[in-house]
N, C-alpha and C. Protein backbone atom coordinates (compact mmCIF):
# COMPACT_ATOMS: atom_id res chain seq x y z
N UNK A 1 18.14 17.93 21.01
CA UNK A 1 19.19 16.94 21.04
C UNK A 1 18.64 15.55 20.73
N UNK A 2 17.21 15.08 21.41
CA UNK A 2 17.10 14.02 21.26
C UNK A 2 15.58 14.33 20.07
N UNK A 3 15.31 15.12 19.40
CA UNK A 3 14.40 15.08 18.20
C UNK A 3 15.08 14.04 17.23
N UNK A 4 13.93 13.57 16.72
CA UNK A 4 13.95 12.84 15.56
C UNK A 4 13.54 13.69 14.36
N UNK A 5 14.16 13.39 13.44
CA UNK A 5 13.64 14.54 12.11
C UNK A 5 12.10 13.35 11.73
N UNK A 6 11.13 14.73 11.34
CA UNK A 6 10.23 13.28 10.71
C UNK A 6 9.85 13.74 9.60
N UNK A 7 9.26 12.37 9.33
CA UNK A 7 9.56 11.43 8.00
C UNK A 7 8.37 12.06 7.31
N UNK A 8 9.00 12.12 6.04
CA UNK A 8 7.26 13.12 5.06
C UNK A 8 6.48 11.23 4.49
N UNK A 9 5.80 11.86 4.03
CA UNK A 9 4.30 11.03 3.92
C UNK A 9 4.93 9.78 3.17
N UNK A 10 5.89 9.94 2.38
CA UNK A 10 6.45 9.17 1.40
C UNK A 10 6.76 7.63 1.79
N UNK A 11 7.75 8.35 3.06
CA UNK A 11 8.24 7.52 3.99
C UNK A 11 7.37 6.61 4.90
N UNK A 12 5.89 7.47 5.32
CA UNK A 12 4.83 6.54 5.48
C UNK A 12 3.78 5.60 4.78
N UNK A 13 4.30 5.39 3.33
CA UNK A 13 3.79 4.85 2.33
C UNK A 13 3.36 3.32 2.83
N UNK A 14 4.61 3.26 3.32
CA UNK A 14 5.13 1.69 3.49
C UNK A 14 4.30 0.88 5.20
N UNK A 15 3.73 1.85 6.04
CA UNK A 15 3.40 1.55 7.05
C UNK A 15 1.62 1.46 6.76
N UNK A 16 0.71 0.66 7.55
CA UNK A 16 -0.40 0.83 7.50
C UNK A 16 -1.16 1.00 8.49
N UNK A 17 -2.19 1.74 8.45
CA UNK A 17 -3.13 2.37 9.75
C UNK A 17 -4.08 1.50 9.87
N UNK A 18 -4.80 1.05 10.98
CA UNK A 18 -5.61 -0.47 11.18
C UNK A 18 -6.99 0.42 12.11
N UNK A 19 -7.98 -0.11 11.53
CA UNK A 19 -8.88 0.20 12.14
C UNK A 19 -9.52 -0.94 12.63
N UNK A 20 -10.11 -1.73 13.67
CA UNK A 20 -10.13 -3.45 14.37
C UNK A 20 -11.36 -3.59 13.80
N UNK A 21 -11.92 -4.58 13.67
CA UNK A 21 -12.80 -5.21 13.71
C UNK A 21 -13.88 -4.92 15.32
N UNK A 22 -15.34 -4.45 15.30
CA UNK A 22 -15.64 -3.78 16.41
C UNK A 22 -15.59 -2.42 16.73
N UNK A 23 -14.97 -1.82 15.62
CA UNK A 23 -14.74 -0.35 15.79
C UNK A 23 -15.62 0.02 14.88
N UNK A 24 -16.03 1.26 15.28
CA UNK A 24 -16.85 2.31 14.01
C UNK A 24 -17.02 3.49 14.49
N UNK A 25 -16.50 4.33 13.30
CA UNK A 25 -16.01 5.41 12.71
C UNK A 25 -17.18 6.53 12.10
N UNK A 26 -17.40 7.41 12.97
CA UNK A 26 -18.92 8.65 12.31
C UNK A 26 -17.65 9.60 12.05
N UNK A 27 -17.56 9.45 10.67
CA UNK A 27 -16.63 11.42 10.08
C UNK A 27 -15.74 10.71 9.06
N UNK A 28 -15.08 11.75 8.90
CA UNK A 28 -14.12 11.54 7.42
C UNK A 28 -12.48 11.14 7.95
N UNK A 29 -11.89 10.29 7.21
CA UNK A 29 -10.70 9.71 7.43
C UNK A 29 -9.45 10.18 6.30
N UNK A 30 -8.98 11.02 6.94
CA UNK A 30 -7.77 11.51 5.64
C UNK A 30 -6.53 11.05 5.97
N UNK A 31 -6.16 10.20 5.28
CA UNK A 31 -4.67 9.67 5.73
C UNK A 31 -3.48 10.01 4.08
N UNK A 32 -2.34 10.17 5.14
CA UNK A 32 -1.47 10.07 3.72
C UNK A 32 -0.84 8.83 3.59
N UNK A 33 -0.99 7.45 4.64
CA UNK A 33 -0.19 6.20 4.23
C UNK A 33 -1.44 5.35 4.01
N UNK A 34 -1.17 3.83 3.61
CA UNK A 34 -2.13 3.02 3.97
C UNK A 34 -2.24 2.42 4.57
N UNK A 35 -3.96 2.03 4.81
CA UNK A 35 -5.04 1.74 5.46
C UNK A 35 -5.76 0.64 5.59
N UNK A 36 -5.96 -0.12 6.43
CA UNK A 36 -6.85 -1.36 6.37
C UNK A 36 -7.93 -0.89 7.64
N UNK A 37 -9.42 -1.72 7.04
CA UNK A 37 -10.13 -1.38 7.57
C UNK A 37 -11.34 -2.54 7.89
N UNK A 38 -11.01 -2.67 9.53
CA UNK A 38 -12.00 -4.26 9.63
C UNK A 38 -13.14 -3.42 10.30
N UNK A 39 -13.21 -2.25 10.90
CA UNK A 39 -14.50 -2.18 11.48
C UNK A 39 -15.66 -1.53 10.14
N UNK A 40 -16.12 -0.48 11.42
CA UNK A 40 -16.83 0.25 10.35
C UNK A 40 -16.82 1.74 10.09
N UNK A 41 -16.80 2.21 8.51
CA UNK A 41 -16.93 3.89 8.94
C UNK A 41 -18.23 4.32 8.21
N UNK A 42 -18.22 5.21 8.63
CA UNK A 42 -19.78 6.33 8.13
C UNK A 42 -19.17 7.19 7.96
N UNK A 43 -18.70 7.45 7.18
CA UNK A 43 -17.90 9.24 6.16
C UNK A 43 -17.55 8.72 5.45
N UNK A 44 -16.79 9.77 4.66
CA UNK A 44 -15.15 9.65 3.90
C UNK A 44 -14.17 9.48 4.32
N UNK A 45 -13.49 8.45 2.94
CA UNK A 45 -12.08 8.54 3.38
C UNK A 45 -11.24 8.87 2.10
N UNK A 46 -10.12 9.14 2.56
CA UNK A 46 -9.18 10.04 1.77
C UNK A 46 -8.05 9.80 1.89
N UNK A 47 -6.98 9.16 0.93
CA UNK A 47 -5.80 8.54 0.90
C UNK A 47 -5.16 8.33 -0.15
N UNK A 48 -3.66 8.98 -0.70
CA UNK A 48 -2.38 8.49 -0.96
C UNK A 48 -2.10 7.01 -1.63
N UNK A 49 -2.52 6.27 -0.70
CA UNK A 49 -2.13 4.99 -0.74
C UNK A 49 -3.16 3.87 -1.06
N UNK A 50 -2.95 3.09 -0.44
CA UNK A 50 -3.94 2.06 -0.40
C UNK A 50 -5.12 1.97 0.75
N UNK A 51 -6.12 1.26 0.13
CA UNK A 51 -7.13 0.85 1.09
C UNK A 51 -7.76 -0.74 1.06
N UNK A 52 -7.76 -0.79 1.81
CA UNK A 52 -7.86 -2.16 2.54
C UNK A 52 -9.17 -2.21 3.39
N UNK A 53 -10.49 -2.76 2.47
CA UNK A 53 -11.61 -2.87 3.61
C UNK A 53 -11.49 -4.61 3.78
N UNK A 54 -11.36 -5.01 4.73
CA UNK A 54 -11.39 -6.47 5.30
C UNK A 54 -12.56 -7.24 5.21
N UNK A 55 -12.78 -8.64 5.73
CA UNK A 55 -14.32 -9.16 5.41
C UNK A 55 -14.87 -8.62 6.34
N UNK A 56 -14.89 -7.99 7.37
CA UNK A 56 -15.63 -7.81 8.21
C UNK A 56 -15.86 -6.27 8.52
N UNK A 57 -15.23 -5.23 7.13
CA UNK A 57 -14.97 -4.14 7.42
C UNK A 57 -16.51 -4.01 6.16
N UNK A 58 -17.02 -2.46 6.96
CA UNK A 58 -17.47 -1.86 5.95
C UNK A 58 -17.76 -0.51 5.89
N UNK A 59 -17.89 0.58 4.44
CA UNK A 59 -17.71 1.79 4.35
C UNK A 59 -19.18 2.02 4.18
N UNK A 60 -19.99 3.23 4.48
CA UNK A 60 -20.56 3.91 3.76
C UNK A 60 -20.71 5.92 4.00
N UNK A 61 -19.99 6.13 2.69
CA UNK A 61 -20.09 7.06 2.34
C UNK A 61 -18.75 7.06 1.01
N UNK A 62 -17.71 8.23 0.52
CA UNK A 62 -17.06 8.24 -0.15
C UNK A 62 -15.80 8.06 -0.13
N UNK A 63 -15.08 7.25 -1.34
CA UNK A 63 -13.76 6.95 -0.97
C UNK A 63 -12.76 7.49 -2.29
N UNK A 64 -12.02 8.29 -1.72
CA UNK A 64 -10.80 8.50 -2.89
C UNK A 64 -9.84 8.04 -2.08
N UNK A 65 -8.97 6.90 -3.47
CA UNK A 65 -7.06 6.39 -2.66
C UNK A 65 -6.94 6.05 -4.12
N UNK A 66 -5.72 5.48 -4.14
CA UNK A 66 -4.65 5.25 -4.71
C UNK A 66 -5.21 3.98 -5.38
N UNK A 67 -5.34 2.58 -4.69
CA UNK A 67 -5.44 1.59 -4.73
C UNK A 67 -6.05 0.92 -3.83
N UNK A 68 -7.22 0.23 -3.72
CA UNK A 68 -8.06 -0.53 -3.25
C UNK A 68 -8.54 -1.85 -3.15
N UNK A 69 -8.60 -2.90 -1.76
CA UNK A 69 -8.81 -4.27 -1.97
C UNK A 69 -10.37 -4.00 -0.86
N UNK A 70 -11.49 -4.60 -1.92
CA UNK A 70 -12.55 -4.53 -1.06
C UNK A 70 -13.01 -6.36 -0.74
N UNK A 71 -13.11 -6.11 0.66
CA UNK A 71 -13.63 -8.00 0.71
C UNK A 71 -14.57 -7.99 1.52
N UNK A 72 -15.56 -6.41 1.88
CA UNK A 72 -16.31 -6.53 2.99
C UNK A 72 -17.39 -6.02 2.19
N UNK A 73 -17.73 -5.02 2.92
CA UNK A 73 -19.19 -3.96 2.28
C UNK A 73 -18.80 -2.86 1.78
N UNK A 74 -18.88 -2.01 0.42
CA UNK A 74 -19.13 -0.64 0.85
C UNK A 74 -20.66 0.09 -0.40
N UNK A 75 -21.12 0.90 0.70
CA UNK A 75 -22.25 1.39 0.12
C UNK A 75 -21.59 3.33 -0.59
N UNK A 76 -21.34 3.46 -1.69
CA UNK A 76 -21.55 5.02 -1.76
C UNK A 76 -20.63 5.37 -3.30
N UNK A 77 -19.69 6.19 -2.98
CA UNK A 77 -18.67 6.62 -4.73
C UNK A 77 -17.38 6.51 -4.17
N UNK A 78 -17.05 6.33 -5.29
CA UNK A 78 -15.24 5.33 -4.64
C UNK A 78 -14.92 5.52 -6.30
N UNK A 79 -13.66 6.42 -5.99
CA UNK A 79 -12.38 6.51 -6.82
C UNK A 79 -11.38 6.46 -6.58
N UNK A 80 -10.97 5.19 -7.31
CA UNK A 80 -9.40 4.71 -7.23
C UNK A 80 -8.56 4.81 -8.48
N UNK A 81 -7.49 5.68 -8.65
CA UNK A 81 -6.59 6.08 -9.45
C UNK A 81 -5.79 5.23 -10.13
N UNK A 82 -5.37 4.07 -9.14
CA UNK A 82 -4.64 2.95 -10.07
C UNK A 82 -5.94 1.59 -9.79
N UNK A 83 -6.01 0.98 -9.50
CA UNK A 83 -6.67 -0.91 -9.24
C UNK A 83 -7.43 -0.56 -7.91
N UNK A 84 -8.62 -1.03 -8.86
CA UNK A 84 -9.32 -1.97 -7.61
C UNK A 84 -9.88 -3.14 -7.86
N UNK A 85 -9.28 -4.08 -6.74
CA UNK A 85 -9.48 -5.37 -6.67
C UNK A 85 -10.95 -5.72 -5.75
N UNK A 86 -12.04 -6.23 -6.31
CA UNK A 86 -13.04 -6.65 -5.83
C UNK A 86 -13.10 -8.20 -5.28
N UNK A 87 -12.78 -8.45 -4.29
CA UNK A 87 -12.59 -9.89 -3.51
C UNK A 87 -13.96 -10.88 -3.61
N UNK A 88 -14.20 -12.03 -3.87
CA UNK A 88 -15.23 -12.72 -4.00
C UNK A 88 -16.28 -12.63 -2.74
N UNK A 89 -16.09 -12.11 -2.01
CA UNK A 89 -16.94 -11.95 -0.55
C UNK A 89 -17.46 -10.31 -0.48
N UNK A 90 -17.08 -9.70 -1.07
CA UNK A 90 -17.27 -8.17 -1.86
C UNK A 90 -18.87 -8.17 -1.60
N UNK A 91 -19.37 -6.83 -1.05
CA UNK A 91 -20.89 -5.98 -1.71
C UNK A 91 -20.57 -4.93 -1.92
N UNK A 92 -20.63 -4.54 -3.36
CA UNK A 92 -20.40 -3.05 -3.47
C UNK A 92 -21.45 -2.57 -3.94
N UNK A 93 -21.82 -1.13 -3.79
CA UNK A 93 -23.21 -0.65 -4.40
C UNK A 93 -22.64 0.74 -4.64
N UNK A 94 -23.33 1.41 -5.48
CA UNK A 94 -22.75 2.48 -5.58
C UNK A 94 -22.73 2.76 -7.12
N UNK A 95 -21.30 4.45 -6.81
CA UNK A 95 -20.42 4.81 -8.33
C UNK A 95 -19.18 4.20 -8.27
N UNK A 96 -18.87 3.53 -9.03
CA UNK A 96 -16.84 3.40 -9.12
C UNK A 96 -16.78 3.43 -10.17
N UNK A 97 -15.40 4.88 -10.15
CA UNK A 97 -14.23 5.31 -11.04
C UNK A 97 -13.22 4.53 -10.68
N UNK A 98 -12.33 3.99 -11.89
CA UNK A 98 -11.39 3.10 -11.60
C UNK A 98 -10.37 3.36 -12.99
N UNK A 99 -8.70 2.99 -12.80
CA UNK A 99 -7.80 3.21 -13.48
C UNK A 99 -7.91 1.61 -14.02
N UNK A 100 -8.34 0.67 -13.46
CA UNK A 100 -7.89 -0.64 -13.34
C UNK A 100 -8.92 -1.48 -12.90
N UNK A 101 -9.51 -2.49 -13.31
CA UNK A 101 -11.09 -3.44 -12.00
C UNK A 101 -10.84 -4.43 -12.31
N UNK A 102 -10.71 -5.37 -10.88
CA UNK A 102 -10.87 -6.69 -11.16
C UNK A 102 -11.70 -7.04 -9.71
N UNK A 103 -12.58 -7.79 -10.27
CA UNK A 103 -13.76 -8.69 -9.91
C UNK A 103 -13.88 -10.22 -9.56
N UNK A 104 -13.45 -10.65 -8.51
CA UNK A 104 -13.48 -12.17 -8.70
C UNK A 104 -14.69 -12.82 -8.43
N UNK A 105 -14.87 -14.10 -9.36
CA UNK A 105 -16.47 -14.17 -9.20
C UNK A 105 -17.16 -14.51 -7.92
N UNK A 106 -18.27 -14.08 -7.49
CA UNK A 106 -18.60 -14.98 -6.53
C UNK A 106 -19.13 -12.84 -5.80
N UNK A 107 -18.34 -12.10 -6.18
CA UNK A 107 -18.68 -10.63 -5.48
C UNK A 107 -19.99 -10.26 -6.05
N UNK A 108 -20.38 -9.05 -4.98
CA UNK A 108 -21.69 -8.97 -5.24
C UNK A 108 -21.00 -7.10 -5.61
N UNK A 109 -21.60 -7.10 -7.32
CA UNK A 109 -21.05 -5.54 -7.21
C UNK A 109 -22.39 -4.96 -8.50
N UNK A 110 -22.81 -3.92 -7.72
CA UNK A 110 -24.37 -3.77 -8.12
C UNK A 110 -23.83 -1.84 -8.43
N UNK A 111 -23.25 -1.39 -9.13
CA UNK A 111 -22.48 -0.23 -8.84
C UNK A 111 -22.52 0.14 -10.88
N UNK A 112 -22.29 1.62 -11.07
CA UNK A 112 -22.47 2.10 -12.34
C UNK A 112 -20.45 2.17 -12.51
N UNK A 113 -20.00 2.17 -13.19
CA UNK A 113 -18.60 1.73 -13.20
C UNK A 113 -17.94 2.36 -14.48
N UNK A 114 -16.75 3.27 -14.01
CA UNK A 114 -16.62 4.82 -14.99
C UNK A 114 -14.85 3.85 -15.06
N UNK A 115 -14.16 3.73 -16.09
CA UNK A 115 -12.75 2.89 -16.04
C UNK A 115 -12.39 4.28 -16.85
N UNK A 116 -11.27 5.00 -16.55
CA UNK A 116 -10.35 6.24 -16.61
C UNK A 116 -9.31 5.85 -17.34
N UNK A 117 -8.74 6.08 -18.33
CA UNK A 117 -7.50 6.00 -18.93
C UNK A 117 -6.38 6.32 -18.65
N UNK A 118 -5.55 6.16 -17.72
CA UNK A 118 -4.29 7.14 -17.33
C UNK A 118 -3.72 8.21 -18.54
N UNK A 119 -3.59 8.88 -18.37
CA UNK A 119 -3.14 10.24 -19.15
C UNK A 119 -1.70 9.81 -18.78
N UNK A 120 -1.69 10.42 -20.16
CA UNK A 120 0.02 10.10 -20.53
C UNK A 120 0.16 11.07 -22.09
N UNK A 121 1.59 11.47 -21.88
CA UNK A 121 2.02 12.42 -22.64
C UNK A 121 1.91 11.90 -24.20
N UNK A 122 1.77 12.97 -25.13
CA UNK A 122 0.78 12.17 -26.54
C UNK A 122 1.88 13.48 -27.43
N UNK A 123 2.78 12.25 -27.74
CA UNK A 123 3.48 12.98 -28.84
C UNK A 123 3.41 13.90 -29.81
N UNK A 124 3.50 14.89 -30.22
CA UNK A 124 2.95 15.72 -31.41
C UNK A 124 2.92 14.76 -32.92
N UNK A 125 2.23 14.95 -33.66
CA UNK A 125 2.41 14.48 -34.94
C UNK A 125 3.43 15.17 -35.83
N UNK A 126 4.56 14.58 -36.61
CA UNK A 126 5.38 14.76 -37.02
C UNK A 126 5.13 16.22 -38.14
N UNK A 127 3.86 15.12 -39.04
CA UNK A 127 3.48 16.06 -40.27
C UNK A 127 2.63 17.17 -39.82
N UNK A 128 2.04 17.32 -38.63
CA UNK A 128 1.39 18.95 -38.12
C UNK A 128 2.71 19.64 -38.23
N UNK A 129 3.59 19.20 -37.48
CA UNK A 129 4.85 20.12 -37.14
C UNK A 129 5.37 20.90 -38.21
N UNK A 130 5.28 20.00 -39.05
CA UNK A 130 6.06 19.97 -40.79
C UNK A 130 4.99 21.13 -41.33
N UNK A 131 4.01 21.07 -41.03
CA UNK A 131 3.03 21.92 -42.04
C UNK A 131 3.03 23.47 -41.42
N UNK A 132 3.27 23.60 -39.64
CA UNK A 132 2.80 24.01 -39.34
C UNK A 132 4.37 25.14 -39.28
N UNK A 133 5.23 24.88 -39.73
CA UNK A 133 6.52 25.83 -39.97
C UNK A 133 6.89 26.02 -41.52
């Protein structure tokens, strides 16, 4: 009677999970909404959405999300599918795969850096078609 129906991941797009400043994290973090992150973790993390390491946050180990704002530390491989924004207070070291990079000056990013093309549907050529009937 008094259940709430709940809400698929979609619906948690819009909310974000906070990890404080002072906190730190040994293991892997799989979330399906996004994430900001002031303390510290030692694993992976794994996310849907966005990630958010703060100035005072930092990662080391691997990160797959969606979209990423780094303004703290992270040491390891980090793939982000759409943007990542590198904040001028930034250390990154590492691999980053990226759909998207921006760098503002003043970051420290010491990292081998793979930029992905979004795939997108690639019309047939007219004259194959033509030849090929």
């Amino acid at each position: 009677m008094f259940d709430k129906p709940q809400k698929s991941y979609t619906d948690l797009l819009g909310k974000t999970n906070r990890i404080v400043e002072g906190t730190t994290i040994k293991g892997d973090i799989i979330s399906q909404a996004d994430f900001r992150l002031d303390g510290e973790l030692i694993g992976n993390f794994a996310s849907k959405g966005k990630l958010v390491i703060g100035p005072a946050g930092s990662v080391i180990g691997d990160i797959i999300c969606r979209n990423a704002d780094i303004e703290g530390r992270f040491n390891g491989k980090i793939e982000v599918t759409e943007m990542l924004n590198v904040k001028s207070k930034a250390h990154i070291t590492g691999e980053v795969t990226v759909g998207k990079l921006s760098v503002e000056p003043g970051a420290e990013f010491s990292a081998s850096c793979i930029m992905k093309t979004p795939v997108k549907a690639i019309p047939k050529n007219n004259n194959e078609q033509q030849q090929a009937g």
